[in-house]
C-alpha atoms as a PDB file:
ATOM      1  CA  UNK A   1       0.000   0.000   0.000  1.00  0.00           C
ATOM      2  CA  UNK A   2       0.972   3.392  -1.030  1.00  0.00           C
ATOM      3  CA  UNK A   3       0.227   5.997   1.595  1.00  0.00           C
ATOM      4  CA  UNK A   4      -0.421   9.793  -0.621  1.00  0.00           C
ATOM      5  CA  UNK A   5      -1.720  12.937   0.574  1.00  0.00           C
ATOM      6  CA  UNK A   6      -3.604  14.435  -2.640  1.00  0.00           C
ATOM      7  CA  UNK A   7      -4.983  17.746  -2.717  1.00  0.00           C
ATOM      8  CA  UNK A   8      -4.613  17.950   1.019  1.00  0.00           C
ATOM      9  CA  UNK A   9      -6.685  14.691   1.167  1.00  0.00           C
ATOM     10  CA  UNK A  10      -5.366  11.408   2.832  1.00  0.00           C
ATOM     11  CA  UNK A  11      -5.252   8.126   0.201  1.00  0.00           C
ATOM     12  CA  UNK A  12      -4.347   4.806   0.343  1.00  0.00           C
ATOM     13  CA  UNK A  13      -3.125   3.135  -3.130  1.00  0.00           C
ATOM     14  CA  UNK A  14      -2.837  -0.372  -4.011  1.00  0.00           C
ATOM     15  CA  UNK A  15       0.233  -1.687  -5.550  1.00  0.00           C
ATOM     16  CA  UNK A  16      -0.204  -4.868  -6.100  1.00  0.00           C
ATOM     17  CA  UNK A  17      -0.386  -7.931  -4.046  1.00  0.00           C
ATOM     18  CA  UNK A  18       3.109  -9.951  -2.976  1.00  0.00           C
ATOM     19  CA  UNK A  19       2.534 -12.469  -5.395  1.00  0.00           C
ATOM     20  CA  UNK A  20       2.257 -10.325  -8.301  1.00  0.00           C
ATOM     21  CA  UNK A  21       4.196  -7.551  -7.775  1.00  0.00           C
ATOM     22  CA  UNK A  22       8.180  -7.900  -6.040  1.00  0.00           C
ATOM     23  CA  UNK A  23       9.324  -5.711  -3.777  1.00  0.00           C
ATOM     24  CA  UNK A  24      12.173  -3.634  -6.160  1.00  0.00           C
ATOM     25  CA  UNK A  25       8.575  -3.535  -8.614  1.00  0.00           C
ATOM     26  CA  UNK A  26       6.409  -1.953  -5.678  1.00  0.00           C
ATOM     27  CA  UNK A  27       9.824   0.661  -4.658  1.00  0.00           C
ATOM     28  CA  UNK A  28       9.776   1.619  -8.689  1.00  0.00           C
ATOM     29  CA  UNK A  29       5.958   1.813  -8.933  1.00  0.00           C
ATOM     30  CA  UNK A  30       5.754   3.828  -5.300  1.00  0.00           C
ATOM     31  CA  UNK A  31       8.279   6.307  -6.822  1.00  0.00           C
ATOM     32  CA  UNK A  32       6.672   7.111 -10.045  1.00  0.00           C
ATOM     33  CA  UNK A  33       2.899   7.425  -8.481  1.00  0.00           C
ATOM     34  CA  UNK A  34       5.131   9.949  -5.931  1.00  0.00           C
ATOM     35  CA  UNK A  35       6.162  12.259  -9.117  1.00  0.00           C
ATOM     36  CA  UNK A  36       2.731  11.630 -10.556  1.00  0.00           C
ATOM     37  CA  UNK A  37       0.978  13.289  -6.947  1.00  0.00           C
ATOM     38  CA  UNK A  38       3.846  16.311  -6.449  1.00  0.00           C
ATOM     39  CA  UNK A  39       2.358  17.290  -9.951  1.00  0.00           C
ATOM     40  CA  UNK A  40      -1.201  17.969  -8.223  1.00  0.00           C
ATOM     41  CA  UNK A  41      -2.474  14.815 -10.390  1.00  0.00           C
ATOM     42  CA  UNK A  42      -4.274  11.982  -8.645  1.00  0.00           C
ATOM     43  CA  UNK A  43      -2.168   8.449  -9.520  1.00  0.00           C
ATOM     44  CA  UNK A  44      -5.107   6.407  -8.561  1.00  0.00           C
ATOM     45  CA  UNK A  45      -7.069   7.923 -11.685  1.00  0.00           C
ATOM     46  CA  UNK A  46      -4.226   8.493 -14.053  1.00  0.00           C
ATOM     47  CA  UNK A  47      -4.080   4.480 -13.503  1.00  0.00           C
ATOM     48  CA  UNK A  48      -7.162   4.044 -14.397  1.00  0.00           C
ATOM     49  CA  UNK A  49      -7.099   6.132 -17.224  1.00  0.00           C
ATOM     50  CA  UNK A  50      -3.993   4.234 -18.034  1.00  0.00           C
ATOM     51  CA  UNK A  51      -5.675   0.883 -17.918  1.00  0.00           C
ATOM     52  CA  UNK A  52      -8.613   2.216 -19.654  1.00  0.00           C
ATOM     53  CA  UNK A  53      -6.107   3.141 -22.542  1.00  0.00           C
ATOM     54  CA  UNK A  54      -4.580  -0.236 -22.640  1.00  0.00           C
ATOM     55  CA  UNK A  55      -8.173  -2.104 -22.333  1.00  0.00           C
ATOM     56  CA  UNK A  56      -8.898   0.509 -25.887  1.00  0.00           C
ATOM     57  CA  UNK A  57      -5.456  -0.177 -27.456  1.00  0.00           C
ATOM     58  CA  UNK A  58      -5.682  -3.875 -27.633  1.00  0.00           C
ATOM     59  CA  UNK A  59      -2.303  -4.318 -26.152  1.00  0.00           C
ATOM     60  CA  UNK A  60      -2.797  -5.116 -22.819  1.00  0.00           C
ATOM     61  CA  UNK A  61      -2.513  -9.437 -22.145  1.00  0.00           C
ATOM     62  CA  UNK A  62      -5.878  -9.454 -21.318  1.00  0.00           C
ATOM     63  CA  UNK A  63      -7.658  -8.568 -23.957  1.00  0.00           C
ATOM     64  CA  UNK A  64      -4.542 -10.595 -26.298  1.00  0.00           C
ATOM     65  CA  UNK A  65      -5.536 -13.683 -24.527  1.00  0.00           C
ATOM     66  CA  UNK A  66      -9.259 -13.534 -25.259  1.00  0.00           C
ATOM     67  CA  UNK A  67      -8.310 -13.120 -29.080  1.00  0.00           C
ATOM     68  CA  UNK A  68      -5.618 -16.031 -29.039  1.00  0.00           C
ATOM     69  CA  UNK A  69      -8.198 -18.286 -27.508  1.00  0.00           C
ATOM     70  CA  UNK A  70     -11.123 -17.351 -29.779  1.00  0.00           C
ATOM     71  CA  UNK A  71      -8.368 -17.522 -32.621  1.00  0.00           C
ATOM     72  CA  UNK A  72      -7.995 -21.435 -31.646  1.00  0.00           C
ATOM     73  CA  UNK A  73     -11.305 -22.268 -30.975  1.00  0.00           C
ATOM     74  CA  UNK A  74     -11.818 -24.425 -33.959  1.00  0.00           C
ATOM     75  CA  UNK A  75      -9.226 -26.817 -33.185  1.00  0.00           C
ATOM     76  CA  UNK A  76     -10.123 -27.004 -29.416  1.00  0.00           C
ATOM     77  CA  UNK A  77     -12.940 -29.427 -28.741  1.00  0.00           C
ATOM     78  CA  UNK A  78     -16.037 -28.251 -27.707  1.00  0.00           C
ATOM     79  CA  UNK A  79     -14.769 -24.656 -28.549  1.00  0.00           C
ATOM     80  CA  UNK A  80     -12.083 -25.442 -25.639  1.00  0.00           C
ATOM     81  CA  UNK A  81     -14.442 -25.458 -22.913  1.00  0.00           C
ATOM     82  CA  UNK A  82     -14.234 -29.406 -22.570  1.00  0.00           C
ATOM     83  CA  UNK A  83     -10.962 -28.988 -21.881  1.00  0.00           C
ATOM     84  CA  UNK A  84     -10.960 -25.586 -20.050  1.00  0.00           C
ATOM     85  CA  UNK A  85      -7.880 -23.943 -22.401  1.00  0.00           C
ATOM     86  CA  UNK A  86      -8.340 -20.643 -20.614  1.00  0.00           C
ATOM     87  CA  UNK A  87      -8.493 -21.852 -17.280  1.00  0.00           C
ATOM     88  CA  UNK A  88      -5.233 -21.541 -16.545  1.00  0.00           C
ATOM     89  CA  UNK A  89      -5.194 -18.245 -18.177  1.00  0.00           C
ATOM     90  CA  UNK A  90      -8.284 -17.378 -16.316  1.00  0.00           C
ATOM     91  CA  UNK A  91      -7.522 -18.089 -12.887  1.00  0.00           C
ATOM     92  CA  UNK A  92      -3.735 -17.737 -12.417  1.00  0.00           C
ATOM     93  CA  UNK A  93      -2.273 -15.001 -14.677  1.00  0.00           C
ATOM     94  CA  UNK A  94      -4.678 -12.361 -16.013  1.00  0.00           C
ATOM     95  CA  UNK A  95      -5.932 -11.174 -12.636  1.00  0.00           C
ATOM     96  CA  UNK A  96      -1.852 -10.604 -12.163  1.00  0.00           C
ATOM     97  CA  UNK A  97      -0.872  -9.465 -15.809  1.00  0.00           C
ATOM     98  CA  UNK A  98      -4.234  -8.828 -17.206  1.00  0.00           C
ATOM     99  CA  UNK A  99      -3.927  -4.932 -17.658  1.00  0.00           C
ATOM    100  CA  UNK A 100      -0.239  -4.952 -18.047  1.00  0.00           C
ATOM    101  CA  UNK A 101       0.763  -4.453 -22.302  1.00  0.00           C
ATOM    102  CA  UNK A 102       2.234  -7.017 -23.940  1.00  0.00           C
ATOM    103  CA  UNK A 103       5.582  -5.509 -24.666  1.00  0.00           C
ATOM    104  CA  UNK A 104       6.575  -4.829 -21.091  1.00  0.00           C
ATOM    105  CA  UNK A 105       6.427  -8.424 -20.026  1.00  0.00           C
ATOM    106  CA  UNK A 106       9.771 -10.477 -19.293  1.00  0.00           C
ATOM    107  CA  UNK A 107      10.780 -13.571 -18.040  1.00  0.00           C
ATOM    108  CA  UNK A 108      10.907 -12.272 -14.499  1.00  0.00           C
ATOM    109  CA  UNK A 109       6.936 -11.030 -14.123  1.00  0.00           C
ATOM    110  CA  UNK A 110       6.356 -14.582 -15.597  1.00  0.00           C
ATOM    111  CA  UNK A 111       8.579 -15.725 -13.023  1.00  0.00           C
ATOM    112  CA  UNK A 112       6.865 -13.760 -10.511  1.00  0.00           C
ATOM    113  CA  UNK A 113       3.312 -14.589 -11.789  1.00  0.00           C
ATOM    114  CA  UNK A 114       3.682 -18.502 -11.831  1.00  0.00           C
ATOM    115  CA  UNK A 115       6.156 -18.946  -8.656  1.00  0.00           C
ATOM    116  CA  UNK A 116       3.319 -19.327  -6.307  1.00  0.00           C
ATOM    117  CA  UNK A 117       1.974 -22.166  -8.562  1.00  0.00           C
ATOM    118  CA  UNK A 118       5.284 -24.038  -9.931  1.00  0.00           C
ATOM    119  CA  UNK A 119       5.894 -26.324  -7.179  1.00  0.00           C
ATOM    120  CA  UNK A 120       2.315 -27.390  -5.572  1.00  0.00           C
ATOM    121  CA  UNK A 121       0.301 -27.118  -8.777  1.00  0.00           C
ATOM    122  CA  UNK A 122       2.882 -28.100 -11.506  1.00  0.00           C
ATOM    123  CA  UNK A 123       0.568 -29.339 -13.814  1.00  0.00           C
ATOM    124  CA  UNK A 124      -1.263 -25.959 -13.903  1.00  0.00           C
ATOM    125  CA  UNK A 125       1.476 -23.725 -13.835  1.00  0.00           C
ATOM    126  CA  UNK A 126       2.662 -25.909 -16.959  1.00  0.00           C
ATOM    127  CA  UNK A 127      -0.059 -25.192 -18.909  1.00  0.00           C
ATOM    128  CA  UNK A 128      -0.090 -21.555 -18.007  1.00  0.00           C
ATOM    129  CA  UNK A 129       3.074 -21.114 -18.969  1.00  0.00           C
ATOM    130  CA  UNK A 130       2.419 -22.464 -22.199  1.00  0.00           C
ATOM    131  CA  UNK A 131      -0.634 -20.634 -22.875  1.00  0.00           C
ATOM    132  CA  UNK A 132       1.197 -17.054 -22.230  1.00  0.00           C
ATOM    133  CA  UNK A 133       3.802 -18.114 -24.985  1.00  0.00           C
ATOM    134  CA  UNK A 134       0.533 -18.615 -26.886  1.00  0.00           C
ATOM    135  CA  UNK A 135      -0.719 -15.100 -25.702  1.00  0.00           C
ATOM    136  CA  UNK A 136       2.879 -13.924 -27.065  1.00  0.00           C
ATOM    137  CA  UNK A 137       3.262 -15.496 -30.214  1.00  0.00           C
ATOM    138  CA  UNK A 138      -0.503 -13.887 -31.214  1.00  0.00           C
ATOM    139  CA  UNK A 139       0.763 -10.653 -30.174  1.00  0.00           C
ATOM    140  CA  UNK A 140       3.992 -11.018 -32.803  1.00  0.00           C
ATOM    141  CA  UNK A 141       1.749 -12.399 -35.468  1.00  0.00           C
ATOM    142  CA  UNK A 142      -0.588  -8.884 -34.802  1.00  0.00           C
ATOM    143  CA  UNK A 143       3.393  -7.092 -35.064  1.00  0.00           C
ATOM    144  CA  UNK A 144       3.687  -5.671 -31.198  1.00  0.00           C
ATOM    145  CA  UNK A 145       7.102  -5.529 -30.149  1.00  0.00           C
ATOM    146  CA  UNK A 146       7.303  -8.531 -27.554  1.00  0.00           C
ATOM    147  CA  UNK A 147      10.053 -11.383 -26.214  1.00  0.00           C
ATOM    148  CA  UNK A 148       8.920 -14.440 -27.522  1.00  0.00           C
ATOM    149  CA  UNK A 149      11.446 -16.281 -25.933  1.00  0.00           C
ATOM    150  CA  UNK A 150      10.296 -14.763 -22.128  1.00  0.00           C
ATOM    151  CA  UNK A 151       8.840 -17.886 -21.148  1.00  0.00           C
ATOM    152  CA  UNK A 152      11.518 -20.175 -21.894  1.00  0.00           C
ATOM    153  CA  UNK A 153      13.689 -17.825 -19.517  1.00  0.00           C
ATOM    154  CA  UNK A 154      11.082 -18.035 -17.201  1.00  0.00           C
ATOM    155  CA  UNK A 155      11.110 -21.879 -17.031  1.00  0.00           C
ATOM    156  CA  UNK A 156      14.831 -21.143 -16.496  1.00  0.00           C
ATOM    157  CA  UNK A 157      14.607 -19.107 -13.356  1.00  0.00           C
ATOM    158  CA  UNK A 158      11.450 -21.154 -12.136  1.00  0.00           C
ATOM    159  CA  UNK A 159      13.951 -24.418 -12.728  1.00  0.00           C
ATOM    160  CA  UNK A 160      12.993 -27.990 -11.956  1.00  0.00           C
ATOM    161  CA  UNK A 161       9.402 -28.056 -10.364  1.00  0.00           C
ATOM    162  CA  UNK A 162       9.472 -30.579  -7.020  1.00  0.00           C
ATOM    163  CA  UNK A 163       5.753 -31.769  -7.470  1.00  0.00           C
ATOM    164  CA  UNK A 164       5.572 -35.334  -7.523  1.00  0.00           C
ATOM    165  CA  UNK A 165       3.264 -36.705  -9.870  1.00  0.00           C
ATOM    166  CA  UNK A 166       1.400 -39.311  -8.736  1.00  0.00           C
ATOM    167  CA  UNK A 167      -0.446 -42.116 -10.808  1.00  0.00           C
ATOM    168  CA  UNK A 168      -4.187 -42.434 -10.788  1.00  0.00           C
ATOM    169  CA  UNK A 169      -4.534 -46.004  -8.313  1.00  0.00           C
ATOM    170  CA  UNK A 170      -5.290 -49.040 -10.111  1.00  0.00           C
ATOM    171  CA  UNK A 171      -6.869 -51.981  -9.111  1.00  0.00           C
ATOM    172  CA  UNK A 172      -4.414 -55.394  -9.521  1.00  0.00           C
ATOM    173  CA  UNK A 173      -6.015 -57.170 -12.222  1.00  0.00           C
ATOM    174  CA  UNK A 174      -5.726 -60.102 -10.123  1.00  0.00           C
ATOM    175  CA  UNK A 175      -8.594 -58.479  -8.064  1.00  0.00           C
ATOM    176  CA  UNK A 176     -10.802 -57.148 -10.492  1.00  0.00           C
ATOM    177  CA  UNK A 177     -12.779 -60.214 -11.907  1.00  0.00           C
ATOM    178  CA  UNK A 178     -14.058 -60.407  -7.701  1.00  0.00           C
ATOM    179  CA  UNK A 179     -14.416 -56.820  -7.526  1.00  0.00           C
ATOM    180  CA  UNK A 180     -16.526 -57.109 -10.938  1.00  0.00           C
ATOM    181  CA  UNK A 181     -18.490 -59.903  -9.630  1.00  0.00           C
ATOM    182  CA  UNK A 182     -19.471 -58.119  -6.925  1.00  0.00           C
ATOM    183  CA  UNK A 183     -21.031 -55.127  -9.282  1.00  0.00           C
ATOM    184  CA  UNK A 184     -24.191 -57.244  -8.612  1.00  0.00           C
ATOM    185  CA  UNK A 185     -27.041 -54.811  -8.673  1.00  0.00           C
ATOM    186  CA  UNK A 186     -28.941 -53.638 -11.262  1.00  0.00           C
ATOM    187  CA  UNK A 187     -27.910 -50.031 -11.083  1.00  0.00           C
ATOM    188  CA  UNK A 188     -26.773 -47.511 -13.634  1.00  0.00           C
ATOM    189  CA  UNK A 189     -23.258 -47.128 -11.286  1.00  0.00           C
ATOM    190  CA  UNK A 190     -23.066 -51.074 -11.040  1.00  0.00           C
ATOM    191  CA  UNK A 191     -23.314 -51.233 -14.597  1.00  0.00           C
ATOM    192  CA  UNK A 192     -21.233 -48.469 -15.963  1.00  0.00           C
ATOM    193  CA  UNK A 193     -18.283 -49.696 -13.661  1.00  0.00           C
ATOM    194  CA  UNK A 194     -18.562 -53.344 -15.138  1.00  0.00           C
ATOM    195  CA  UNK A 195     -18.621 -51.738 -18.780  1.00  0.00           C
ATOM    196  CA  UNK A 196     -15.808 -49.832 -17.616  1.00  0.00           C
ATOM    197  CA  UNK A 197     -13.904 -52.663 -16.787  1.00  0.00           C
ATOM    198  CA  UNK A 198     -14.965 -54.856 -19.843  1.00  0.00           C
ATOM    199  CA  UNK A 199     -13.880 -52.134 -22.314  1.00  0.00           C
ATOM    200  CA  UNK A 200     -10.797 -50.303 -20.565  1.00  0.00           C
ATOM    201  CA  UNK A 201     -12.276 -47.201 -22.103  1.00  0.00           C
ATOM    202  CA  UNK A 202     -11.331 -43.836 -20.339  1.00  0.00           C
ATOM    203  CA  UNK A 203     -14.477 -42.986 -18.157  1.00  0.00           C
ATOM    204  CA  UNK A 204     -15.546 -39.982 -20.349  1.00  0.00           C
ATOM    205  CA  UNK A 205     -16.140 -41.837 -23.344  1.00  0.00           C
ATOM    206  CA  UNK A 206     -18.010 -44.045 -21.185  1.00  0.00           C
ATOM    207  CA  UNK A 207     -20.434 -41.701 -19.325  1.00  0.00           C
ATOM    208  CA  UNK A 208     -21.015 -39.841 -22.946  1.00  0.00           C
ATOM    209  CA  UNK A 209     -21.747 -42.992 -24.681  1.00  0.00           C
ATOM    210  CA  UNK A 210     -25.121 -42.854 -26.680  1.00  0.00           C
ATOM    211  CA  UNK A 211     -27.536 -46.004 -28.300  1.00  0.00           C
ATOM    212  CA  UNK A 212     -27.148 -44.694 -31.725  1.00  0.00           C
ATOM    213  CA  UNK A 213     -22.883 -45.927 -30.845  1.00  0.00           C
ATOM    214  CA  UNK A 214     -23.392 -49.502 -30.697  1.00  0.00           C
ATOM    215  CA  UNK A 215     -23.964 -51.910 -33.613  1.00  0.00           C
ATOM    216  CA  UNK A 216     -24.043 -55.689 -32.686  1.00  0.00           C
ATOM    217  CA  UNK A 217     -20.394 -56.518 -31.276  1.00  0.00           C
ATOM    218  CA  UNK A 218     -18.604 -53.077 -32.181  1.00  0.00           C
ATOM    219  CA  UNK A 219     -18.772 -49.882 -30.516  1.00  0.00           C
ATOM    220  CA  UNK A 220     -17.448 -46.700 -31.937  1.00  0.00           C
ATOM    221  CA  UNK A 221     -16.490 -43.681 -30.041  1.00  0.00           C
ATOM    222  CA  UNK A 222     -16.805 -41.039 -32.638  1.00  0.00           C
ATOM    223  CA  UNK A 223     -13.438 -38.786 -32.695  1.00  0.00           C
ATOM    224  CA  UNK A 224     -14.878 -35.650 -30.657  1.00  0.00           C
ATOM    225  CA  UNK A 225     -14.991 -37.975 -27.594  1.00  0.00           C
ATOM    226  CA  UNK A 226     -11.890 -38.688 -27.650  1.00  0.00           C
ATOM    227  CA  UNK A 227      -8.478 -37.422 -26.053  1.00  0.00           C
ATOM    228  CA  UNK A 228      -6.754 -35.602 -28.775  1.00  0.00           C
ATOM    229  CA  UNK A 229      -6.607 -32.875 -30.800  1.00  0.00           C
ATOM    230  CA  UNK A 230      -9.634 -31.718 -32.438  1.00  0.00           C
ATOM    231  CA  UNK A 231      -9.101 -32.923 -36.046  1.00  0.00           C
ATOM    232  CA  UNK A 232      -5.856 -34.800 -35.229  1.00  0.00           C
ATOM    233  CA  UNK A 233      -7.951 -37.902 -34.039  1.00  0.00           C
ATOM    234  CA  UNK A 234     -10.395 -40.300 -35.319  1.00  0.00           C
ATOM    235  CA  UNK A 235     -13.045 -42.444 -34.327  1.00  0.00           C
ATOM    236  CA  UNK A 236     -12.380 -45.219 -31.865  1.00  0.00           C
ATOM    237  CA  UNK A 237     -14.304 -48.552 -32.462  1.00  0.00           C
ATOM    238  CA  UNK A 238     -14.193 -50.986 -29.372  1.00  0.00           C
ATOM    239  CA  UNK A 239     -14.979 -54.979 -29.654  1.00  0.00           C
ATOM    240  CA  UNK A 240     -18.056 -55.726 -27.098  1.00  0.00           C
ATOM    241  CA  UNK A 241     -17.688 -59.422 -26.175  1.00  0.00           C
ATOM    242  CA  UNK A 242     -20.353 -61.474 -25.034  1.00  0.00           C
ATOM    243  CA  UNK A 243     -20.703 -60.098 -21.503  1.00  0.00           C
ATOM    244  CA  UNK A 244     -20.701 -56.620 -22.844  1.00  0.00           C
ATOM    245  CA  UNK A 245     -23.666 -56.963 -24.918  1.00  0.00           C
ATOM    246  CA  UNK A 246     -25.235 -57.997 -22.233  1.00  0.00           C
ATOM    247  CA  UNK A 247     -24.308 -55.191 -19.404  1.00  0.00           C
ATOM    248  CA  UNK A 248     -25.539 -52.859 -22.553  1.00  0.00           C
ATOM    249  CA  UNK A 249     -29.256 -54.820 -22.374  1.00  0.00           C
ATOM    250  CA  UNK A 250     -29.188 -54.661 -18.847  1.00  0.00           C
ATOM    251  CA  UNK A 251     -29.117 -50.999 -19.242  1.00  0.00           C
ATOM    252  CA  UNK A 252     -31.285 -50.456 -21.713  1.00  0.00           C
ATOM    253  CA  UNK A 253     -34.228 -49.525 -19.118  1.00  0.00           C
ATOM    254  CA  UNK A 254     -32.220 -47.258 -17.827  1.00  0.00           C
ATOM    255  CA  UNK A 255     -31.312 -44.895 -20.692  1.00  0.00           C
ATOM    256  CA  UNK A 256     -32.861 -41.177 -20.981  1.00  0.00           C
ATOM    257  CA  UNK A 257     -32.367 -39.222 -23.481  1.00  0.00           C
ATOM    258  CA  UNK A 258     -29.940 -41.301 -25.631  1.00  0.00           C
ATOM    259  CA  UNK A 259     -27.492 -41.878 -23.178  1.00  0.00           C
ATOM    260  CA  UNK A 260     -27.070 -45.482 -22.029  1.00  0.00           C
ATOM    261  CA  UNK A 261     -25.764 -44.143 -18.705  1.00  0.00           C
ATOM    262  CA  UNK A 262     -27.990 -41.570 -17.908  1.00  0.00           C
ATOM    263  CA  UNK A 263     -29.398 -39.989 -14.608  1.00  0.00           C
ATOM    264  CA  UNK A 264     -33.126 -39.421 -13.770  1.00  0.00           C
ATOM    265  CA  UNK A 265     -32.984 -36.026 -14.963  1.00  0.00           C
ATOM    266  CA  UNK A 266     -31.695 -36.965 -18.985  1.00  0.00           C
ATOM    267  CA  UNK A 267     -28.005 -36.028 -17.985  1.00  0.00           C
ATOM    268  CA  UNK A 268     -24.830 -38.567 -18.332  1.00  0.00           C
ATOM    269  CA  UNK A 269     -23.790 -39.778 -14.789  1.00  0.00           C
ATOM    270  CA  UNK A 270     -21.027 -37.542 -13.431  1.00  0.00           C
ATOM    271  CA  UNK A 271     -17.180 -38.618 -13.134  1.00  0.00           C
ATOM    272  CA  UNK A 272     -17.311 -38.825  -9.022  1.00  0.00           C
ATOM    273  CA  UNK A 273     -20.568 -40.779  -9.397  1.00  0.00           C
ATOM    274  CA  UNK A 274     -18.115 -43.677 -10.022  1.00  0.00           C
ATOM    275  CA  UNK A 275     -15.029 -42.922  -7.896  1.00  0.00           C
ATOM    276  CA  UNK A 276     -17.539 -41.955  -4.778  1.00  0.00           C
ATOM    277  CA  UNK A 277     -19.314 -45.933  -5.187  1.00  0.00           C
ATOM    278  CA  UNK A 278     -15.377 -47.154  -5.157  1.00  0.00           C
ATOM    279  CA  UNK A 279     -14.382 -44.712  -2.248  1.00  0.00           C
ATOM    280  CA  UNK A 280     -17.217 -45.888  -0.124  1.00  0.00           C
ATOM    281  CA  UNK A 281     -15.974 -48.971  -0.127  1.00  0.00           C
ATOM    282  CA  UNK A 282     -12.131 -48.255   1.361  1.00  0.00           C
ATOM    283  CA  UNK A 283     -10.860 -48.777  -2.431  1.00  0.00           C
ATOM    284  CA  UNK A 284      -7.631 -46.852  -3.119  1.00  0.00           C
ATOM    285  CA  UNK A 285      -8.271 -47.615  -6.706  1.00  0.00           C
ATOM    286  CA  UNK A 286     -10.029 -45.115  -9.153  1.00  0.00           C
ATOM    287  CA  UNK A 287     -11.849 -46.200 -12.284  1.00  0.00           C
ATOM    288  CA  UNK A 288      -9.468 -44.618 -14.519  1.00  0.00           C
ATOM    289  CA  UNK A 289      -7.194 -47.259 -13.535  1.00  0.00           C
ATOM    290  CA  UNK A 290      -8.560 -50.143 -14.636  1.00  0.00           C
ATOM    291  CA  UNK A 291      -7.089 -48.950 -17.914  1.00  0.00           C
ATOM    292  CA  UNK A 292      -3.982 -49.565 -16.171  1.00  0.00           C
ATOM    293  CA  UNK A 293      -5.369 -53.118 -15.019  1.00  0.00           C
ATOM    294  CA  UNK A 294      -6.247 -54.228 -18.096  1.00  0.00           C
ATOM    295  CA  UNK A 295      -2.864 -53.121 -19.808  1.00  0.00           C
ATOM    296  CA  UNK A 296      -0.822 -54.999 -17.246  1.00  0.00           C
ATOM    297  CA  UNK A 297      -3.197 -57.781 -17.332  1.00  0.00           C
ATOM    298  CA  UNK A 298      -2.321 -57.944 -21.086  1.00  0.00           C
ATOM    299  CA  UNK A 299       1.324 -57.717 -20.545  1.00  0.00           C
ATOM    300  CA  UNK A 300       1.434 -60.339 -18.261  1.00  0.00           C
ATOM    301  CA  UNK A 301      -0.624 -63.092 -19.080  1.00  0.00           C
ATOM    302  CA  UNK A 302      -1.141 -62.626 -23.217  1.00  0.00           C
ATOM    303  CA  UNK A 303       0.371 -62.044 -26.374  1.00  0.00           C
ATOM    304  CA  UNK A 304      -1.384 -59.270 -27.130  1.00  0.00           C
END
């Protein structure tokens, strides 16, 4: 906070908070806003005016990421909202960098803005970092002067993150055909966790799946629900053996809407509908990981 006494009148100015804004940054900002009141102006609304400028001018990151995200919306799937490609954006770097212009940003307010993140959200902070050398790379192609290479000297000065990633739990595929025996009731969860497991298809395709996808033994997963690149992936046709035909007629009565796993109200039955049934019952294991199951089980006992 910047204490100023403007036109005999006591104010209080933000500088930024401790995340966003160093120390050195806060001395350097405090000393111009200083100059800016000895001249009888009022910093706090020659900032705004200043923002207001940028927000007009088109150079400030904000407004740059909004147009490099609607610029890639036809290759994200689901316009990128599936995926949440501005997320990271979103929540971690325009509310620091948002009304700062393009050309003024280095590898150390990157390094500033994604320090907090890099080590206990490294996944996050990954894909933030590579959507502001998206955010850059737009701003070049519209001819602003800007560092395209600040982000790669920002990974340098963040260095090596120390987060840990750690594998979705799987199930030992010696377990599974009692765990799958037990998936004795008639339910929609019952049932979508033995398809699950018959299929070793990722749970989204799975909880999206519609009638009009199944013909006699074959299913196929058209290509915009699958992981992958919108246009860089094609449609995904799983065998249905014997027992999977039938878990599909079991379900039958249960399908609203089109979906085959469907909730009362029409919808497809959520992700945690499935982990929740496996975490009641002191399971480690996640459904994602019979995917894992079924690959070791293949490794192990088949030529496949």
């Amino acid at each position: 906070m910047l204490r100023l006494t403007i036109g005999g009148r006591r104010r209080e100015m933000g500088l930024g908070g401790m995340q966003a804004v160093s120390l050195k940054q806060a001395r350097e900002l405090a000393s111009e806003y200083r100059l800016v009141a000895a001249a009888n102006r009022d910093p706090i609304v020659e900032r705004q005016k200043s923002r207001a400028r940028l927000a007009r001018s088109g150079t400030s990151f904000r407004v740059l990421a909004v147009e490099a995200f609607d610029a890639r919306k036809a290759e994200l799937k689901g316009d990128g909202k599936a995926g949440r490609w501005f997320s990271p954006l979103d929540v971690h770097v325009v509310p620091k960098l948002g009304e700062l212009s393009v050309d003024v940003i280095d590898q150390n307010i990157i390094k500033d803005t994604l320090d907090p993140i890099w080590h206990t959200k490294a996944d996050v902070a990954r894909k933030a970092l590579n959507r502001i050398s998206i955010v850059l790379r737009h701003a070049a192609a519209k001819g602003l002067d800007v560092d395209l290479q600040a982000t790669a000297k920002a990974r340098e000065l963040l260095g090596k993150s120390r987060h840990q990633a750690r594998h979705i739990p799987a199930m030992d595929w010696r377990d599974v055909p009692a765990f799958y025996q037990s998936l004795s009731d008639p339910t929609v969860t019952h049932l979508a966790l033995r398809f699950l497991i018959l299929t070793g298809v990722r749970s989204g395709a799975l909880r999206q799946c519609r009638i009009n996808q199944f013909n006699g033994d074959l299913w196929t997963i058209p290509a915009e629900a699958m992981k992958g690149r919108k246009g860089a992936t094609s449609d995904f046709r799983v065998p249905l053996n014997s027992e999977a035909q039938k878990v599909i007629q079991a379900t039958l009565p249960h399908t609203r809407d089109d979906y085959l796993f469907a909730t009362n109200s029409g919808k497809p039955i959520s992700d945690m509908t499935l982990s929740m049934m496996m975490k009641r019952r002191g399971l480690e294991a996640r459904p994602h990981g019979f995917r894992t199951s079924l690959r070791v089980w293949l490794a192990e006992t088949t030529d496949a």
